[in-house]
ModelCIF file with pLDDT and N, C-alpha, C, O atoms, coordinates in Angstrom:
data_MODEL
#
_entry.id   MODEL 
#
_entity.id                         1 
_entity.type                       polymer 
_entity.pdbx_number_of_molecules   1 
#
_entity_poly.entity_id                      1 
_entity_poly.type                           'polypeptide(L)' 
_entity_poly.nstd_linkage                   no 
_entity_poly.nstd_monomer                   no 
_entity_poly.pdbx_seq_one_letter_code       
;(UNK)(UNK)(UNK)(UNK)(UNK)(UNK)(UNK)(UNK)(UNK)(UNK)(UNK)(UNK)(UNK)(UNK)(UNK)(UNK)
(UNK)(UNK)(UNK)(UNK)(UNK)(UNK)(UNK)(UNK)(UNK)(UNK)(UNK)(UNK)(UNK)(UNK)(UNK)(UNK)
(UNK)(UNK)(UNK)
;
_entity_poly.pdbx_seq_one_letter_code_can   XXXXXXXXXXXXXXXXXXXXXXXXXXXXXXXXXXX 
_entity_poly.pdbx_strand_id                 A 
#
loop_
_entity_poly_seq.entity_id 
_entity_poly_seq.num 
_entity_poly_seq.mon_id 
_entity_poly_seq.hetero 
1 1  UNK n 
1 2  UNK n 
1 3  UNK n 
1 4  UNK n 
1 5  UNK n 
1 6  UNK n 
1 7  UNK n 
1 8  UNK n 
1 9  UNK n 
1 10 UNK n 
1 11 UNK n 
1 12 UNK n 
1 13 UNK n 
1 14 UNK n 
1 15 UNK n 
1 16 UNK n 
1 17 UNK n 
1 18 UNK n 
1 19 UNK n 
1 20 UNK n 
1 21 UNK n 
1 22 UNK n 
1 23 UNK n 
1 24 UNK n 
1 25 UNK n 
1 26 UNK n 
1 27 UNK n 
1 28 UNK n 
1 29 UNK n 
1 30 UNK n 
1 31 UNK n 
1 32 UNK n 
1 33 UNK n 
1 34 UNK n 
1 35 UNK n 
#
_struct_asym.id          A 
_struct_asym.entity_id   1 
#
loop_
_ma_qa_metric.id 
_ma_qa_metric.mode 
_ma_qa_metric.name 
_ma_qa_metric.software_group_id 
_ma_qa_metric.type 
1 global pLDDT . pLDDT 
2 local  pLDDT . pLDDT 
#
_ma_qa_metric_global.metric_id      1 
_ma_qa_metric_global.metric_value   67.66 
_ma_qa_metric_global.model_id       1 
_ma_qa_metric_global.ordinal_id     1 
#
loop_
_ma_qa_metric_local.label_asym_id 
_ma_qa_metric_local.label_comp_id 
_ma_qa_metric_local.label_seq_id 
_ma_qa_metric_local.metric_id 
_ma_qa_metric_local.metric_value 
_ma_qa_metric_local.model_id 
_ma_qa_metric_local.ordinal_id 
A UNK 1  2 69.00 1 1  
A UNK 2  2 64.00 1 2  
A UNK 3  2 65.00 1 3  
A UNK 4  2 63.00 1 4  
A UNK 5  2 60.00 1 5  
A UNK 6  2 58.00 1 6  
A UNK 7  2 58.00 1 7  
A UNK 8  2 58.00 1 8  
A UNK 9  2 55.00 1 9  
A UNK 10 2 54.00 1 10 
A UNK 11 2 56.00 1 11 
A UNK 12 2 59.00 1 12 
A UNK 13 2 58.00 1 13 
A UNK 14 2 58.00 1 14 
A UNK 15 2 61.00 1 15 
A UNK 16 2 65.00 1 16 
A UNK 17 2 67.00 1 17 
A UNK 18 2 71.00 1 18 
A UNK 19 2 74.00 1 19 
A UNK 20 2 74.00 1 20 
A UNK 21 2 74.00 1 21 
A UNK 22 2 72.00 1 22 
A UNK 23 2 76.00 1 23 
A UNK 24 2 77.00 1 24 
A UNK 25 2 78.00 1 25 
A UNK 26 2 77.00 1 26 
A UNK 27 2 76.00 1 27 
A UNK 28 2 78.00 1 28 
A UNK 29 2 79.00 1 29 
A UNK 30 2 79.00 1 30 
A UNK 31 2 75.00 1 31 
A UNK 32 2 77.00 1 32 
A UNK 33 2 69.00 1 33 
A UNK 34 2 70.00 1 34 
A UNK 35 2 64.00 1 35 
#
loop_
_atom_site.group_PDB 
_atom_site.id 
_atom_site.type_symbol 
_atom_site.label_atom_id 
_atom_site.label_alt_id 
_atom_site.label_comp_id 
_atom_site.label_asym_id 
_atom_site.label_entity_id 
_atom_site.label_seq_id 
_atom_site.pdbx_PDB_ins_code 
_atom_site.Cartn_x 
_atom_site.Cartn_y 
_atom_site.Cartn_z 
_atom_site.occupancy 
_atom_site.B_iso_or_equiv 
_atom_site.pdbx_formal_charge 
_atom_site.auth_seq_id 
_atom_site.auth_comp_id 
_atom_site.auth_asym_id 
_atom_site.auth_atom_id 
_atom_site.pdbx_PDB_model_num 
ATOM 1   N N  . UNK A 1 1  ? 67.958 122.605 91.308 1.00 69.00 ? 1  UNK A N  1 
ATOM 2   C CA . UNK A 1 1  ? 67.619 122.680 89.895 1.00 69.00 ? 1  UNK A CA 1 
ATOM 3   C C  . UNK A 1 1  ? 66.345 123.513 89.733 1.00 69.00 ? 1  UNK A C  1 
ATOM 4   O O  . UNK A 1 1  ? 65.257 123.221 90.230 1.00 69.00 ? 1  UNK A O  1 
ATOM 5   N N  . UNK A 1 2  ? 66.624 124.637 88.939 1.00 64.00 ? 2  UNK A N  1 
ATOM 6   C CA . UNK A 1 2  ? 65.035 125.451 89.000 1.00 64.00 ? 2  UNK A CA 1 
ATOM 7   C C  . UNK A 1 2  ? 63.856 124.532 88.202 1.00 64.00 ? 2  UNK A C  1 
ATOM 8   O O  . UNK A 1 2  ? 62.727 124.279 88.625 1.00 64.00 ? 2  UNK A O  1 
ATOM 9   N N  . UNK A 1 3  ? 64.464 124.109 86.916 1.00 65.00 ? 3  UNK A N  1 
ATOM 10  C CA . UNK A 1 3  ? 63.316 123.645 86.731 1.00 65.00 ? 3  UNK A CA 1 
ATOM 11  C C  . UNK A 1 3  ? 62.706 122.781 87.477 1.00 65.00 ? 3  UNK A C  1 
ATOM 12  O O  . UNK A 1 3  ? 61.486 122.946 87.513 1.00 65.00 ? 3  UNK A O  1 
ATOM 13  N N  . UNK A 1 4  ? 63.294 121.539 88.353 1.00 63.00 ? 4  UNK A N  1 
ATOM 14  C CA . UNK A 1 4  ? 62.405 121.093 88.861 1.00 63.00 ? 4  UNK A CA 1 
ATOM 15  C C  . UNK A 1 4  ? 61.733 121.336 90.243 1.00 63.00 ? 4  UNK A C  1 
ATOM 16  O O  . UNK A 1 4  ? 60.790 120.681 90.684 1.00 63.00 ? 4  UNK A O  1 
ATOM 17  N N  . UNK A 1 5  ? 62.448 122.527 90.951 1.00 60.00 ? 5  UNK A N  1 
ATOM 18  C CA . UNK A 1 5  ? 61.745 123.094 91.127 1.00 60.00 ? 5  UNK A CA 1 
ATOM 19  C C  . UNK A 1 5  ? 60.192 123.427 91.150 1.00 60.00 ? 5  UNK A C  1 
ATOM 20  O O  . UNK A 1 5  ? 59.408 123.115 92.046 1.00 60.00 ? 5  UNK A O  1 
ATOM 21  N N  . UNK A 1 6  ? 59.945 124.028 90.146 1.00 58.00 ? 6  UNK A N  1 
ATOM 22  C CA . UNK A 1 6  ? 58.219 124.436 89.839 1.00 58.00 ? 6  UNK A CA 1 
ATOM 23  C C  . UNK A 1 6  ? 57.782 123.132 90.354 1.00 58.00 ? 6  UNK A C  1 
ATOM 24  O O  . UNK A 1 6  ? 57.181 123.410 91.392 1.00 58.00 ? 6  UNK A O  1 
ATOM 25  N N  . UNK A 1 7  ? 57.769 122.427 90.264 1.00 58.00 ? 7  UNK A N  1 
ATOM 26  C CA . UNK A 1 7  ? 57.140 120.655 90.419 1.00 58.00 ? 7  UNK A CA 1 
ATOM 27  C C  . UNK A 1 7  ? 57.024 120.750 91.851 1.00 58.00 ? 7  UNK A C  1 
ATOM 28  O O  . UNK A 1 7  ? 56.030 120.071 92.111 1.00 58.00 ? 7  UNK A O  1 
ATOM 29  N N  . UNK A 1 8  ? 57.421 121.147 92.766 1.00 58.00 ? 8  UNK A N  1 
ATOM 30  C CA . UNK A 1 8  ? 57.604 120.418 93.820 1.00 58.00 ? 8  UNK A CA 1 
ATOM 31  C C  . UNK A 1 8  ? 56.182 120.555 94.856 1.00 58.00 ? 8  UNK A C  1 
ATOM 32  O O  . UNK A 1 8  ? 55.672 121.574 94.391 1.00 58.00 ? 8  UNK A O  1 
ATOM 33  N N  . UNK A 1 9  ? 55.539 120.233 95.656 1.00 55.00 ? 9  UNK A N  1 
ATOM 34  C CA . UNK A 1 9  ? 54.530 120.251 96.489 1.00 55.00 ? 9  UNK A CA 1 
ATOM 35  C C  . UNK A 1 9  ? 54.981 120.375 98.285 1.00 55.00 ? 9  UNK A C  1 
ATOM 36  O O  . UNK A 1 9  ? 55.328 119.417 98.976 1.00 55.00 ? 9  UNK A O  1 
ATOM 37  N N  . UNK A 1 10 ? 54.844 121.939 98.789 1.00 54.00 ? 10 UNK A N  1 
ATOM 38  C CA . UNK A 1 10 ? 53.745 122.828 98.440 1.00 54.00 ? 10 UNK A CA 1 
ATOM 39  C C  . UNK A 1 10 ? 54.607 123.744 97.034 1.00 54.00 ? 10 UNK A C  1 
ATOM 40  O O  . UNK A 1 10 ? 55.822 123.772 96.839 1.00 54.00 ? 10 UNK A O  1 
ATOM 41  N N  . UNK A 1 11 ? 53.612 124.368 96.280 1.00 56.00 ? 11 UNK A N  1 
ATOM 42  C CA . UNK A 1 11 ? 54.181 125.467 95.208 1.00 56.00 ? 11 UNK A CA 1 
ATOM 43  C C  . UNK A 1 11 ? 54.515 126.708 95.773 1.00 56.00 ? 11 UNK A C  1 
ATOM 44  O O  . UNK A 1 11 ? 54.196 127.289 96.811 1.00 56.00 ? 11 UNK A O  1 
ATOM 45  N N  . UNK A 1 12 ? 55.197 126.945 94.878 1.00 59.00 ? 12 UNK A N  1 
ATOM 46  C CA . UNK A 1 12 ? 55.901 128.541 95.770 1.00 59.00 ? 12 UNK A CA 1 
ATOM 47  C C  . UNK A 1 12 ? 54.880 129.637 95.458 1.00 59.00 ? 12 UNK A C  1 
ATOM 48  O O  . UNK A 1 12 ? 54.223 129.878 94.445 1.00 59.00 ? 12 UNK A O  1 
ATOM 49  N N  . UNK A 1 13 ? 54.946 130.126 96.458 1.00 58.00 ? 13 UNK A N  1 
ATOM 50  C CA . UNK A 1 13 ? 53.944 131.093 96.837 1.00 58.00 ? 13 UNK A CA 1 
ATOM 51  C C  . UNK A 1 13 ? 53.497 132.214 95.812 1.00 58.00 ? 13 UNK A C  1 
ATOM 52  O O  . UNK A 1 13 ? 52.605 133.052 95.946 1.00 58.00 ? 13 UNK A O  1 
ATOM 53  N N  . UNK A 1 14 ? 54.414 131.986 94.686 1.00 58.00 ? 14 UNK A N  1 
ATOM 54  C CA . UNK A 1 14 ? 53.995 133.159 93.603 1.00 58.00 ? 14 UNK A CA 1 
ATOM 55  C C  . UNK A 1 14 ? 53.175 132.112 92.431 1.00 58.00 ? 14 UNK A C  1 
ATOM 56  O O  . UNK A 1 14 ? 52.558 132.602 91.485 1.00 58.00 ? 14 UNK A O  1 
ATOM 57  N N  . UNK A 1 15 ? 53.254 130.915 92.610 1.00 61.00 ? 15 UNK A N  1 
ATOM 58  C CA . UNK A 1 15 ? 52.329 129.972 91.882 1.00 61.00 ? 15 UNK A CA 1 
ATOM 59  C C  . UNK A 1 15 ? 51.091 129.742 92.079 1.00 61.00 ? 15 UNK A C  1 
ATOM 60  O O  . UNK A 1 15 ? 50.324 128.975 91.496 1.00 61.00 ? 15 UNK A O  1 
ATOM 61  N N  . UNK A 1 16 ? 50.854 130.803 93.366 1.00 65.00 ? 16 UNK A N  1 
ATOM 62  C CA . UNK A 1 16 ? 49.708 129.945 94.119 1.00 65.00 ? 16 UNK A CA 1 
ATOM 63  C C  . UNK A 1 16 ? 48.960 131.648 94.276 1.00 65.00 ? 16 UNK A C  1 
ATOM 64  O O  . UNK A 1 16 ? 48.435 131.909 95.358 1.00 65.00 ? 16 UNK A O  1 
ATOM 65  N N  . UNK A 1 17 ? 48.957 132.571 93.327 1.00 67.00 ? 17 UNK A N  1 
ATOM 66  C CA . UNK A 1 17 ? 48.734 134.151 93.361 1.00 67.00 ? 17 UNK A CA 1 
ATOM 67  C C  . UNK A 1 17 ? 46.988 133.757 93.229 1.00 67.00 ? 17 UNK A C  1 
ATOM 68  O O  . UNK A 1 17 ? 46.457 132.920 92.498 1.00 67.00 ? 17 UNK A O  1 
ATOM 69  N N  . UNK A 1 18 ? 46.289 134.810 94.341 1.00 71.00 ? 18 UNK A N  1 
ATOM 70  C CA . UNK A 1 18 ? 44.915 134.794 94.264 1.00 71.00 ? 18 UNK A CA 1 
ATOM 71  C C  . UNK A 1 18 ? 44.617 136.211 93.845 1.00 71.00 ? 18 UNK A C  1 
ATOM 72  O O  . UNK A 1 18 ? 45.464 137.064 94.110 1.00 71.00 ? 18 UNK A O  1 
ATOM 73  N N  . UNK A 1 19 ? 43.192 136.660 93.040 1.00 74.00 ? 19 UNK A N  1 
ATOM 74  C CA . UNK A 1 19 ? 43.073 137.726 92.756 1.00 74.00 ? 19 UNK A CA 1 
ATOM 75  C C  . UNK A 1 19 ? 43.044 139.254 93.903 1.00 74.00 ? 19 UNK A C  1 
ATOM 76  O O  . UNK A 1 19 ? 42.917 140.433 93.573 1.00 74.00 ? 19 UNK A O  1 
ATOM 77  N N  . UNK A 1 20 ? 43.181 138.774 95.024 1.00 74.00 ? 20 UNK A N  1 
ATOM 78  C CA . UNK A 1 20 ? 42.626 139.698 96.131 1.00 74.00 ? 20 UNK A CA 1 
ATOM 79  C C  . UNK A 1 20 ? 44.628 139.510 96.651 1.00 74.00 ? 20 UNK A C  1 
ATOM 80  O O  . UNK A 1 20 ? 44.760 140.445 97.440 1.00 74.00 ? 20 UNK A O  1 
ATOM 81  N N  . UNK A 1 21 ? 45.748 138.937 96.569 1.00 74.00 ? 21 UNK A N  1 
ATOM 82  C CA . UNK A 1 21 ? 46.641 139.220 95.971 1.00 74.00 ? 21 UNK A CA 1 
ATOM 83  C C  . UNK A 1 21 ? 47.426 140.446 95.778 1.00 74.00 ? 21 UNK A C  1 
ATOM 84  O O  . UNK A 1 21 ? 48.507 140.853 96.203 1.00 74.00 ? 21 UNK A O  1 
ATOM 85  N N  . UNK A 1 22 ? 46.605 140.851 95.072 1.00 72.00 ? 22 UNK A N  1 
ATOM 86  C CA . UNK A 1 22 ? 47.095 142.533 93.691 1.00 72.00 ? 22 UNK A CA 1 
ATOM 87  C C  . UNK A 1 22 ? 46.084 143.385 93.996 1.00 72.00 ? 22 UNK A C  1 
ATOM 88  O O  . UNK A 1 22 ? 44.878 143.162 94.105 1.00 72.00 ? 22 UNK A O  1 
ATOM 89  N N  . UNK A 1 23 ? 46.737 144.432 94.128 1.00 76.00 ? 23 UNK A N  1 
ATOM 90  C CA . UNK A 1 23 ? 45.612 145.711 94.753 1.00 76.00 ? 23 UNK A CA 1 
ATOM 91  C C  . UNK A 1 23 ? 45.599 146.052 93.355 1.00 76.00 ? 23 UNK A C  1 
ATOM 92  O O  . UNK A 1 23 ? 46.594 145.931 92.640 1.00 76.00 ? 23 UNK A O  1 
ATOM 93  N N  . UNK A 1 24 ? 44.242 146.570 92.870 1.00 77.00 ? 24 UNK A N  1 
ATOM 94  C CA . UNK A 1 24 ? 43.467 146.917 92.023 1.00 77.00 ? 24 UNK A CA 1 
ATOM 95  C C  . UNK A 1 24 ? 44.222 148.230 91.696 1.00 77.00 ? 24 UNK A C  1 
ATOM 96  O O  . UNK A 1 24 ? 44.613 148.335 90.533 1.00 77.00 ? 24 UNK A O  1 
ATOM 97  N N  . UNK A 1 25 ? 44.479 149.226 92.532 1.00 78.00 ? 25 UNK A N  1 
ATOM 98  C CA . UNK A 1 25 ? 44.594 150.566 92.555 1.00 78.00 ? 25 UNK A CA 1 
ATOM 99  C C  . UNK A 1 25 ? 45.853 150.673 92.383 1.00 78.00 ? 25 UNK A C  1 
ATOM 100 O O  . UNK A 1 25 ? 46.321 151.688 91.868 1.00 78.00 ? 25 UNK A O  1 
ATOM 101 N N  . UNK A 1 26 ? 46.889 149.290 92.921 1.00 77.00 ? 26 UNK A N  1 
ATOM 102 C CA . UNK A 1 26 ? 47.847 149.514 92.074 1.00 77.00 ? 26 UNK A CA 1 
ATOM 103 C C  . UNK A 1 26 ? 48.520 149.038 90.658 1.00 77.00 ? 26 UNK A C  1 
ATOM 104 O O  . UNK A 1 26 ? 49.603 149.355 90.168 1.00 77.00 ? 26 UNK A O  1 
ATOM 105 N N  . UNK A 1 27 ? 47.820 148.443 90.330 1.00 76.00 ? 27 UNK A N  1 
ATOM 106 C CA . UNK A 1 27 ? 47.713 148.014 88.729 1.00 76.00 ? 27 UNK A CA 1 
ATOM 107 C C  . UNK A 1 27 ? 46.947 149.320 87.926 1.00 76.00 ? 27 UNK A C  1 
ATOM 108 O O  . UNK A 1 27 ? 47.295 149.608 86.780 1.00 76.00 ? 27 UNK A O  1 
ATOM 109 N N  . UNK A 1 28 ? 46.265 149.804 88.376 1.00 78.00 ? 28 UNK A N  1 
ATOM 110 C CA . UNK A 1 28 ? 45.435 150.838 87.590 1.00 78.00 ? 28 UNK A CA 1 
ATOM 111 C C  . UNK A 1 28 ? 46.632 151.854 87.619 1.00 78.00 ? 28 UNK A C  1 
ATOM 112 O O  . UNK A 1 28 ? 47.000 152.213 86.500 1.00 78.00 ? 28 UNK A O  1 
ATOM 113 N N  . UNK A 1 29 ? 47.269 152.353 88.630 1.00 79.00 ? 29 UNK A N  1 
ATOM 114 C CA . UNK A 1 29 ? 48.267 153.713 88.741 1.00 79.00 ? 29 UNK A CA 1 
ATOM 115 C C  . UNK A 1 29 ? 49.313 153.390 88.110 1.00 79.00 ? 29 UNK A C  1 
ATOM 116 O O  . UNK A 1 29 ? 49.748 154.344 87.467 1.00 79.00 ? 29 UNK A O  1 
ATOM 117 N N  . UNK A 1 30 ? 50.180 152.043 87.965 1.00 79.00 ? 30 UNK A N  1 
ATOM 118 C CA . UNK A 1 30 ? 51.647 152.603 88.023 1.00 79.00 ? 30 UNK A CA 1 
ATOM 119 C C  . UNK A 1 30 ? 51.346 152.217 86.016 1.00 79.00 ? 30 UNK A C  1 
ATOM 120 O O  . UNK A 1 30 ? 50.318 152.024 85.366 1.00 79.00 ? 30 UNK A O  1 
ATOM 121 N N  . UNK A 1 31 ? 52.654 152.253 85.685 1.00 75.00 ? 31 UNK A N  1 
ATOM 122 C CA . UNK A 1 31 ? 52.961 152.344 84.373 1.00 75.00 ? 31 UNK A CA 1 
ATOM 123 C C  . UNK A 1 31 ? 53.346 151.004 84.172 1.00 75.00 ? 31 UNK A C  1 
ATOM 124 O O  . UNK A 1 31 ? 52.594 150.490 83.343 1.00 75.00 ? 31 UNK A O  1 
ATOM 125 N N  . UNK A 1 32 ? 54.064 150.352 84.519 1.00 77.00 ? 32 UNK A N  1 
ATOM 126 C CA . UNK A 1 32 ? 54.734 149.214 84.533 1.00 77.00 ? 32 UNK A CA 1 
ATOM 127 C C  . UNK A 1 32 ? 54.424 147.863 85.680 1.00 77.00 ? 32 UNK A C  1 
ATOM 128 O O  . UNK A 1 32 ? 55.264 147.933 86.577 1.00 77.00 ? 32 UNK A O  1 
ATOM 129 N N  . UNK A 1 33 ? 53.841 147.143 85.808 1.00 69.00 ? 33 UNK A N  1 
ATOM 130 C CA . UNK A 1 33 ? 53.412 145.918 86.584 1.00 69.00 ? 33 UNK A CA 1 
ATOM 131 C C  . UNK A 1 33 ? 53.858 144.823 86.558 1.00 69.00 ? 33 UNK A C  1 
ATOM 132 O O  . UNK A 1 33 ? 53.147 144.036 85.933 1.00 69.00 ? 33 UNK A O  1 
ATOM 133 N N  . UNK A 1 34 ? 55.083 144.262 87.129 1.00 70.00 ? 34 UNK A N  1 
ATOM 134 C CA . UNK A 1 34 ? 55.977 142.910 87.236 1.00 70.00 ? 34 UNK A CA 1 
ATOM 135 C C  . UNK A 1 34 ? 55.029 142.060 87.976 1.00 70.00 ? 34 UNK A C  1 
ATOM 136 O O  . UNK A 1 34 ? 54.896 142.358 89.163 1.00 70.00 ? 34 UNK A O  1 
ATOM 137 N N  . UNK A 1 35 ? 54.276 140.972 87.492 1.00 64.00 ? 35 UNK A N  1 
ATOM 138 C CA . UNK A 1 35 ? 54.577 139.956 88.392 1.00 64.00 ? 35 UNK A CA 1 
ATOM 139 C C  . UNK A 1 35 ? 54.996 138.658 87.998 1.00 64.00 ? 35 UNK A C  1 
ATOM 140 O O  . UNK A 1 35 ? 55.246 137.805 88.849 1.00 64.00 ? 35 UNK A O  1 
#
């Protein structure tokens, strides 16, 4: 079940995003940024 899911302990690894993460240089270049 996705939603419950999110709940669960440990969190999935895109819940748990630190700023050092995301390269700077590529948020500044591209046009479009999914995360």
């Amino acid at each position: 079940d996705p939603e419950l899911l999110f709940y669960r302990v440990p969190r999935a690894p895109d819940m748990q995003l630190r700023p050092g993460d995301v390269d700077a240089g590529t948020v500044r270049d591209v046009g479009v940024l999914w995360v």
